[in-house]
N, C-alpha and C. Protein backbone atom coordinates (compact mmCIF):
# COMPACT_ATOMS: atom_id res chain seq x y z
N UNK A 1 41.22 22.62 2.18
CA UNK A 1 41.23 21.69 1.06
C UNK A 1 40.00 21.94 0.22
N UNK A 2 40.11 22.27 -1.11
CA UNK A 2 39.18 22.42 -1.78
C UNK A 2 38.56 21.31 -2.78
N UNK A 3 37.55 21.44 -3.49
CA UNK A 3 37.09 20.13 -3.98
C UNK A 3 36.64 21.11 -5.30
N UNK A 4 37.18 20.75 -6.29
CA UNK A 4 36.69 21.01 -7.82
C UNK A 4 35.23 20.19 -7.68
N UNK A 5 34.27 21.20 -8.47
CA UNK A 5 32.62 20.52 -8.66
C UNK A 5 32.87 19.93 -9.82
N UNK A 6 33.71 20.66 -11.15
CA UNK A 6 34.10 20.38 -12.33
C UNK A 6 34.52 19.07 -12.67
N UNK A 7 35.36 18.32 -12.04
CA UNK A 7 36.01 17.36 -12.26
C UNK A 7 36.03 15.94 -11.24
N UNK A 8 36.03 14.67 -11.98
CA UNK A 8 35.39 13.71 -11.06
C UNK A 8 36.62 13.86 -9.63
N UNK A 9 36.24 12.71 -8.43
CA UNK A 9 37.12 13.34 -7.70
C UNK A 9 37.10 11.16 -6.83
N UNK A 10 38.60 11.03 -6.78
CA UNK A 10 38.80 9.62 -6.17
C UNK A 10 39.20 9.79 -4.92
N UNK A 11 38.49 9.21 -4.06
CA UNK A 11 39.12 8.32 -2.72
C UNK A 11 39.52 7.42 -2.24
N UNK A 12 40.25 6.99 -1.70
CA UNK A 12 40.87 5.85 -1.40
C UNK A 12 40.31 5.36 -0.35
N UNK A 13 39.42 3.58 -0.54
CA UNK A 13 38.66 3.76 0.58
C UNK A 13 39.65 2.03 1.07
N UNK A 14 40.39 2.43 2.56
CA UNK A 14 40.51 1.09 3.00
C UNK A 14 39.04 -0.38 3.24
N UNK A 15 38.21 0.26 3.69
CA UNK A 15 37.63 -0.46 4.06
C UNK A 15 36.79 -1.47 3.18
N UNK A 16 37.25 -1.41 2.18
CA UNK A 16 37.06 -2.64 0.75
C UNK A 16 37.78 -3.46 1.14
N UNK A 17 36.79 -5.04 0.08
CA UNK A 17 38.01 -6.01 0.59
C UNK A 17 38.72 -5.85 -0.21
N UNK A 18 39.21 -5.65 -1.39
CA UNK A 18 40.54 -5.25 -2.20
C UNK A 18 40.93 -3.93 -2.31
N UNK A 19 41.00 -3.43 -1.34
CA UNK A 19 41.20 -2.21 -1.50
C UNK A 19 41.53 -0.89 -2.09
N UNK A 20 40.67 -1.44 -2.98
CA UNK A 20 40.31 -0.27 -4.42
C UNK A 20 39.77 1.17 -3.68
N UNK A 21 39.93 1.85 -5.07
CA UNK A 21 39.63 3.09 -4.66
C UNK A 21 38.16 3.48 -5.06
N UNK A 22 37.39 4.08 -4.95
CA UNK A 22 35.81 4.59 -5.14
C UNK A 22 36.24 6.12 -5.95
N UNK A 23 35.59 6.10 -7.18
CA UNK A 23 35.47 7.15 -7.89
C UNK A 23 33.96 7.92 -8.02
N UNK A 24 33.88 9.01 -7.67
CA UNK A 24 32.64 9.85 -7.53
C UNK A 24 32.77 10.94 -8.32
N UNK A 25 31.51 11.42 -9.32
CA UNK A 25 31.43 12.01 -10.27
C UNK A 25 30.88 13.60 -9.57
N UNK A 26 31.37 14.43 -8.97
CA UNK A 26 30.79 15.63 -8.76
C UNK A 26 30.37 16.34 -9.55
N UNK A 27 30.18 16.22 -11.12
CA UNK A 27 29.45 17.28 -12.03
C UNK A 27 28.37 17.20 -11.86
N UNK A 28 27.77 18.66 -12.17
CA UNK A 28 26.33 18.54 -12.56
C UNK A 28 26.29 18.15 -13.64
N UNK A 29 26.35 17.10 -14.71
CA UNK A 29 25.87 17.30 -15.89
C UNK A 29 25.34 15.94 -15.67
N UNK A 30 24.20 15.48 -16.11
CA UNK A 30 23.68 14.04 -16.20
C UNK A 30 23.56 13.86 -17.78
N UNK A 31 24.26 12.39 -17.87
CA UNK A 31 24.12 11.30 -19.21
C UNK A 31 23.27 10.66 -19.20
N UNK A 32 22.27 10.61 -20.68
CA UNK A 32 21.50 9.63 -20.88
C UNK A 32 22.02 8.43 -21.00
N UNK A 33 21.66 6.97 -20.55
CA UNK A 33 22.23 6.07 -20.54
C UNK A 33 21.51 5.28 -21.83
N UNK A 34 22.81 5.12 -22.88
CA UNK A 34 22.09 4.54 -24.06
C UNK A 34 21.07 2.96 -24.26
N UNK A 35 21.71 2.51 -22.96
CA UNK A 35 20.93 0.84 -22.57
C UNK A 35 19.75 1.15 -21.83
N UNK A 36 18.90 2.29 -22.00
CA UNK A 36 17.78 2.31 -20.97
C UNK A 36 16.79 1.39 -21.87
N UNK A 37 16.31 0.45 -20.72
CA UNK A 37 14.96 -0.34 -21.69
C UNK A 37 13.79 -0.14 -20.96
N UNK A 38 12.80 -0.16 -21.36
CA UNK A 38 11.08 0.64 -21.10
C UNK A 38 10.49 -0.54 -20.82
N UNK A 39 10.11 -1.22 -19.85
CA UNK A 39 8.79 -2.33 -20.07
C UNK A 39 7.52 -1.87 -19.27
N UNK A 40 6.77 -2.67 -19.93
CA UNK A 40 5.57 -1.95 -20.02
C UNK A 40 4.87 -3.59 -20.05
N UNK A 41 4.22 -3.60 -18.84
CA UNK A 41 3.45 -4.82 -18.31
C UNK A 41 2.07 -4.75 -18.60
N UNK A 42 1.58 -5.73 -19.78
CA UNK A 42 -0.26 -5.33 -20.48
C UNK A 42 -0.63 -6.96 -20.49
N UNK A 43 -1.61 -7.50 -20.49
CA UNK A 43 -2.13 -8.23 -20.85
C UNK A 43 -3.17 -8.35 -22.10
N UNK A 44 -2.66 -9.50 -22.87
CA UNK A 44 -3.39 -9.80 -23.76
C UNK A 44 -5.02 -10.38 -23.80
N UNK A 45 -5.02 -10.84 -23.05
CA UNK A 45 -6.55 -11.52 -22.93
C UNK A 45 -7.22 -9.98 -21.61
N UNK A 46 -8.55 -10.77 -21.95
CA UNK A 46 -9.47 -9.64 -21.52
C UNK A 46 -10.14 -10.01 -20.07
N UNK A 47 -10.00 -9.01 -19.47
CA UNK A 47 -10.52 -9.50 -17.75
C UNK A 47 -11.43 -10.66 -17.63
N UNK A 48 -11.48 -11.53 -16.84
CA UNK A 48 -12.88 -12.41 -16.31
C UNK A 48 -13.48 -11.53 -15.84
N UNK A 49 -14.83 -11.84 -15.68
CA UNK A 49 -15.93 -10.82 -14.84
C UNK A 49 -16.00 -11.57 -13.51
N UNK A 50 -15.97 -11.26 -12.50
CA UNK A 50 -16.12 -11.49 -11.32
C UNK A 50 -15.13 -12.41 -10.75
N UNK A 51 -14.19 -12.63 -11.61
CA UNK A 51 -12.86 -13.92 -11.19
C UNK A 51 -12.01 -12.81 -9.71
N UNK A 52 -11.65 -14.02 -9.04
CA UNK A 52 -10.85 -13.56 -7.92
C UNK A 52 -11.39 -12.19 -7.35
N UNK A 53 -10.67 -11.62 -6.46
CA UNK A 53 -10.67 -10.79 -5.50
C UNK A 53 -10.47 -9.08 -6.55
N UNK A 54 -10.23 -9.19 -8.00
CA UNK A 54 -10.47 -8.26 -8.38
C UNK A 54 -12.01 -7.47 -8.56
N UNK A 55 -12.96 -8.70 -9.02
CA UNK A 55 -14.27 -8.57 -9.07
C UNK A 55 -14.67 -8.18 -7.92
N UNK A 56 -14.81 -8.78 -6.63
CA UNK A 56 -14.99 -8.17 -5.12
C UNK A 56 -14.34 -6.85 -4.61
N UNK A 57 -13.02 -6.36 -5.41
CA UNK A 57 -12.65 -5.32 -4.38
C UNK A 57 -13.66 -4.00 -5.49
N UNK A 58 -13.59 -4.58 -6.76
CA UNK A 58 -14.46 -3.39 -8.14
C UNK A 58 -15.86 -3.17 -7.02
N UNK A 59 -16.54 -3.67 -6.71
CA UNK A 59 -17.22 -3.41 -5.62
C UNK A 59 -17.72 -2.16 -4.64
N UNK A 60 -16.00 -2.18 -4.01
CA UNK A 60 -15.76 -1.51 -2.79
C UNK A 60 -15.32 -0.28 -3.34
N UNK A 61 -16.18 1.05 -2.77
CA UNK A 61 -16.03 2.64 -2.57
C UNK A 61 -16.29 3.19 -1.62
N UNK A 62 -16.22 4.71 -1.54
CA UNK A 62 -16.61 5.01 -0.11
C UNK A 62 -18.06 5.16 -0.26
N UNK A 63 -18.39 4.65 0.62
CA UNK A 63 -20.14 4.40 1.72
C UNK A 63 -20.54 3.18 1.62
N UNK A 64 -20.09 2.08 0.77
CA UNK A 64 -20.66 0.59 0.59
C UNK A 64 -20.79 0.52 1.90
N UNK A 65 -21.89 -0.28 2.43
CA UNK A 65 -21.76 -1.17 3.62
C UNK A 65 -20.74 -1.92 3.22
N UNK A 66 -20.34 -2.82 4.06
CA UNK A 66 -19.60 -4.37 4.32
C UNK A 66 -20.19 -4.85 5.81
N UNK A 67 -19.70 -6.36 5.63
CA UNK A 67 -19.94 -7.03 6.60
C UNK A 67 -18.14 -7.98 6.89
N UNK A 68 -17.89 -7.68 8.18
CA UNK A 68 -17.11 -8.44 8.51
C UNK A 68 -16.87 -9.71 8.42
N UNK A 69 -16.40 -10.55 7.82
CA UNK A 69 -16.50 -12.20 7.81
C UNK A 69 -15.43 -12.90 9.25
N UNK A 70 -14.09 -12.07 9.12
CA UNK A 70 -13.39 -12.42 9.83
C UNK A 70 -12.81 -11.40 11.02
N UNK A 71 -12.51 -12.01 12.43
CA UNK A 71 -12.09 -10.93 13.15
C UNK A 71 -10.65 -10.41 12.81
N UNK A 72 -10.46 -9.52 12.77
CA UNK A 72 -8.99 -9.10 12.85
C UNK A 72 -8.00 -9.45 14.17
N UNK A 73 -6.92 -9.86 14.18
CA UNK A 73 -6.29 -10.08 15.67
C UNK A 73 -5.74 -8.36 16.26
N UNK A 74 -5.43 -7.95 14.88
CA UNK A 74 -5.32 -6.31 15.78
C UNK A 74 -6.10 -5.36 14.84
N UNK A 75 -6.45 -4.45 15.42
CA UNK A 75 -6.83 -3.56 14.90
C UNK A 75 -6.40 -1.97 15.66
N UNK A 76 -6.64 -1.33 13.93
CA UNK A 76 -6.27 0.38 14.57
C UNK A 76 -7.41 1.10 14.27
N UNK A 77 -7.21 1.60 15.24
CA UNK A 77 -7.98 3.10 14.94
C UNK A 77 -7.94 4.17 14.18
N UNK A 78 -8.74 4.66 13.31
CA UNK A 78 -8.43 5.84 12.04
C UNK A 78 -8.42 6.95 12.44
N UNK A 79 -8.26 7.14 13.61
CA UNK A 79 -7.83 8.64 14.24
C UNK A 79 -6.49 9.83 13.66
N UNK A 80 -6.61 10.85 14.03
CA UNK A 80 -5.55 11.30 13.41
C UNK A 80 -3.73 10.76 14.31
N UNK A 81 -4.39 10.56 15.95
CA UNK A 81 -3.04 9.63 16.18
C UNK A 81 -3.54 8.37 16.23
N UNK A 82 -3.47 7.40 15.35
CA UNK A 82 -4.15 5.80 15.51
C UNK A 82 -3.62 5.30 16.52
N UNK A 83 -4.42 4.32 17.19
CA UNK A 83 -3.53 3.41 18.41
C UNK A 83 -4.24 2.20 17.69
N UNK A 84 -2.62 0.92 17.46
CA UNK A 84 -3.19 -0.32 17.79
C UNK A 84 -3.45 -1.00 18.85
N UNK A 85 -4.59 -1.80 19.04
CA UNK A 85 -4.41 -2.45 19.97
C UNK A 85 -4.63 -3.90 19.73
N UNK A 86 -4.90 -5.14 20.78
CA UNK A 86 -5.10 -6.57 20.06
C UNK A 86 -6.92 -6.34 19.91
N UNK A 87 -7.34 -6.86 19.05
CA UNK A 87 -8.79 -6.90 19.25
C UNK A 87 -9.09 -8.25 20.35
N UNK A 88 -10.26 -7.49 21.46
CA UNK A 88 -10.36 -8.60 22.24
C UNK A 88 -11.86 -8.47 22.23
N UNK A 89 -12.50 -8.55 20.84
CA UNK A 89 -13.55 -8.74 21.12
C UNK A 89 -14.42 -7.33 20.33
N UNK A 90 -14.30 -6.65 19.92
CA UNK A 90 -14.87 -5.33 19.88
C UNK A 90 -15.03 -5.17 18.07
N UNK A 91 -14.20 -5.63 17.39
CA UNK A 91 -14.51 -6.41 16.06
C UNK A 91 -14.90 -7.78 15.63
N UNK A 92 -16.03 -8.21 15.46
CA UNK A 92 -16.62 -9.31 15.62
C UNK A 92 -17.14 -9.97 13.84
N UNK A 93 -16.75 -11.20 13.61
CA UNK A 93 -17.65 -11.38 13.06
C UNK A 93 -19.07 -10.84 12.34
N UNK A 94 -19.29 -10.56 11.54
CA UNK A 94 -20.92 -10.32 11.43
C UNK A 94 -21.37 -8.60 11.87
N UNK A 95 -20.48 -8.03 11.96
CA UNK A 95 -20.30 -6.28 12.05
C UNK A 95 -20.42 -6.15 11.08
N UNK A 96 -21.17 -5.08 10.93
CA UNK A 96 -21.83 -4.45 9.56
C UNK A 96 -21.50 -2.69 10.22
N UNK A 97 -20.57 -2.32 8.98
CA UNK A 97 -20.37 -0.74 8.96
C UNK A 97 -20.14 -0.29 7.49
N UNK A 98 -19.57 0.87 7.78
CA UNK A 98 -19.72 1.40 5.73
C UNK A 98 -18.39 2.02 6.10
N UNK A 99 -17.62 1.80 4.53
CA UNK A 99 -16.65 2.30 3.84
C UNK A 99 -16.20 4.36 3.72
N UNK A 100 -15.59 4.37 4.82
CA UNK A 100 -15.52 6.02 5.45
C UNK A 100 -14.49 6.63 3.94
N UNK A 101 -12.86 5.63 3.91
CA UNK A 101 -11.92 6.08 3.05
C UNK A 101 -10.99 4.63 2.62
N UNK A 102 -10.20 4.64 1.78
CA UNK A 102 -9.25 3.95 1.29
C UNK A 102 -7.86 4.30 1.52
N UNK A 103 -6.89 3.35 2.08
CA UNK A 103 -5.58 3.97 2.29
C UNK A 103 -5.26 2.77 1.57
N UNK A 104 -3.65 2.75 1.37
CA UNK A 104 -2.67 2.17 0.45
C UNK A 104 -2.36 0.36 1.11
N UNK A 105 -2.70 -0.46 -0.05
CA UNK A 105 -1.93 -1.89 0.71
C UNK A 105 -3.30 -2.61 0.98
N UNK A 106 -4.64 -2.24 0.08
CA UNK A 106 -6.05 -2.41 0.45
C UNK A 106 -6.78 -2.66 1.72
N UNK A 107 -5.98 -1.93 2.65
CA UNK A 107 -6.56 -1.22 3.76
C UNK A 107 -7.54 -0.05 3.77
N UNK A 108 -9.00 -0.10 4.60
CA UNK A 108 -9.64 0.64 4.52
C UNK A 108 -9.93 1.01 5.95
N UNK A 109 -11.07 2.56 5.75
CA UNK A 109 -11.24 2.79 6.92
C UNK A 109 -12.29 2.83 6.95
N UNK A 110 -12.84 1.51 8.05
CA UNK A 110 -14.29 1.27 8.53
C UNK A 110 -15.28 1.81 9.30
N UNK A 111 -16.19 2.60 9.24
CA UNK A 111 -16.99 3.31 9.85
C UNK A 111 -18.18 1.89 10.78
N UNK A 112 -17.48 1.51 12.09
CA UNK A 112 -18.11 0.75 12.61
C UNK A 112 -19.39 0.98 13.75
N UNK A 113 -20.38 0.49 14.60
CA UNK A 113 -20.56 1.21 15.45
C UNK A 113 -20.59 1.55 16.86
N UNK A 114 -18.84 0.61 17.07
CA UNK A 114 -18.19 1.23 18.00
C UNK A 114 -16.85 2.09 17.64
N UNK A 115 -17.03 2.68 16.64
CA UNK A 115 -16.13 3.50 16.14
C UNK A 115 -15.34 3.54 14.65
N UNK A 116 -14.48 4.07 14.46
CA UNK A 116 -13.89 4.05 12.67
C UNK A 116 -12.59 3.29 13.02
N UNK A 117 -12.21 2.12 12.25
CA UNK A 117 -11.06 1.37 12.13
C UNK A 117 -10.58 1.01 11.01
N UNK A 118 -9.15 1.14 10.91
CA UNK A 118 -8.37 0.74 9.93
C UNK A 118 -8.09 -0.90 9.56
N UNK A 119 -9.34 -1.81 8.58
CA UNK A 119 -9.23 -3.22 8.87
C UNK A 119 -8.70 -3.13 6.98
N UNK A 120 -8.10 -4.24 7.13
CA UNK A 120 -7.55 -4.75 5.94
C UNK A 120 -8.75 -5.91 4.81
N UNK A 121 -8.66 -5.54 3.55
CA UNK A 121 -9.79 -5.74 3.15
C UNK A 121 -9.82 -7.26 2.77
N UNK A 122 -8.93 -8.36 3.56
CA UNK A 122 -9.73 -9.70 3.83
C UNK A 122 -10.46 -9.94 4.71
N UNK A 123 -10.98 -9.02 5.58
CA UNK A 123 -11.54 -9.18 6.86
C UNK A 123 -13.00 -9.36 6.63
N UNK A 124 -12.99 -8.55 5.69
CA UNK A 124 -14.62 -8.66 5.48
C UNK A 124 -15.39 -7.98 4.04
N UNK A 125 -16.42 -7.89 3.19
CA UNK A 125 -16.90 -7.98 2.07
C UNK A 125 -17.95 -7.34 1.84
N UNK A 126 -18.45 -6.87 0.81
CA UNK A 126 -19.25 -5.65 0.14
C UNK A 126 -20.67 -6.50 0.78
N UNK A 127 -21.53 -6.03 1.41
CA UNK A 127 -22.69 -6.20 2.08
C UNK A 127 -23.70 -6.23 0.63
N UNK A 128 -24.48 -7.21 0.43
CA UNK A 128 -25.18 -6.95 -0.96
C UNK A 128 -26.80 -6.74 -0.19
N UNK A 129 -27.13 -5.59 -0.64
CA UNK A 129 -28.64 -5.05 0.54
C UNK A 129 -29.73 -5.26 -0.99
N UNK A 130 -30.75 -6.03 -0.55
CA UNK A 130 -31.83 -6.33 -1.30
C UNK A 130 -32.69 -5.44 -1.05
N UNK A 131 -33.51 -4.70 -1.80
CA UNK A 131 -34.21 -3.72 -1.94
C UNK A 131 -35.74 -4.22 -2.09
N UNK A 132 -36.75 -4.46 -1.09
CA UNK A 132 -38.01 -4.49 -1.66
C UNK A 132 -38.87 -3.84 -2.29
N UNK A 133 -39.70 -4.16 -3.35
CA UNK A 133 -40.24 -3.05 -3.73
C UNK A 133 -41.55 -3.19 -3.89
């Protein structure tokens, strides 16, 4: 049984509830679709400076210190095979490490110093280090 590429091609599919048939277009040729609409999401007004969690994450790059505020209930490891496990203790409060890399979903990877972990960036916040001079 052969199948023309040229020409559309129908099956009869029982398993509809009205048991219509399904039509499939095997050409190569693609149509522009004349109803395509473009949006394009901008804001009119101009950033706040330091409003919300945008101002705090502008902050964060790789090497900032941070300081942990909150424990994580799990945490992973930034290894090349990560293991989660529950944190029972080994991410604490008040841990201070620096910013190794950034992965997707504002998860970062924490250079701690019991090791590098993958904590999510409500856990904890850009360390602000006062400089004497």
């Amino acid at each position: 049984m052969a199948l023309s590429l040229s020409s559309p091609t129908a099956i009869t599919c029982s398993k509809l509830h009205d048991n219509s048939s399904l039509q499939f277009n095997t050409s190569n040729t693609y149509k522009r679709s004349p109803n395509a609409v473009s949006v394009k999401c901008a804001s009119t007004e101009p950033p706040a400076a330091g409003a919300g969690s945008a101002g705090r994450k502008s902050k964060l790059e790789i090497g900032s210190p941070i300081i942990v505020v909150e424990a994580p209930r799990m945490i992973k490891t930034a290894a090349s095979v990560p293991c989660l496990r529950v944190n029972s203790g080994l991410v604490k409060p008040g841990d201070v490490g620096r910013i190794v890399s950034r992965k997707p979903m504002d998860v970062w990877a924490v250079r701690l110093s019991i090791g590098t972990y993958l904590i999510d960036g409500k856990y904890f916040k850009p360390l602000e280090l006062e400089l004497d001079s």
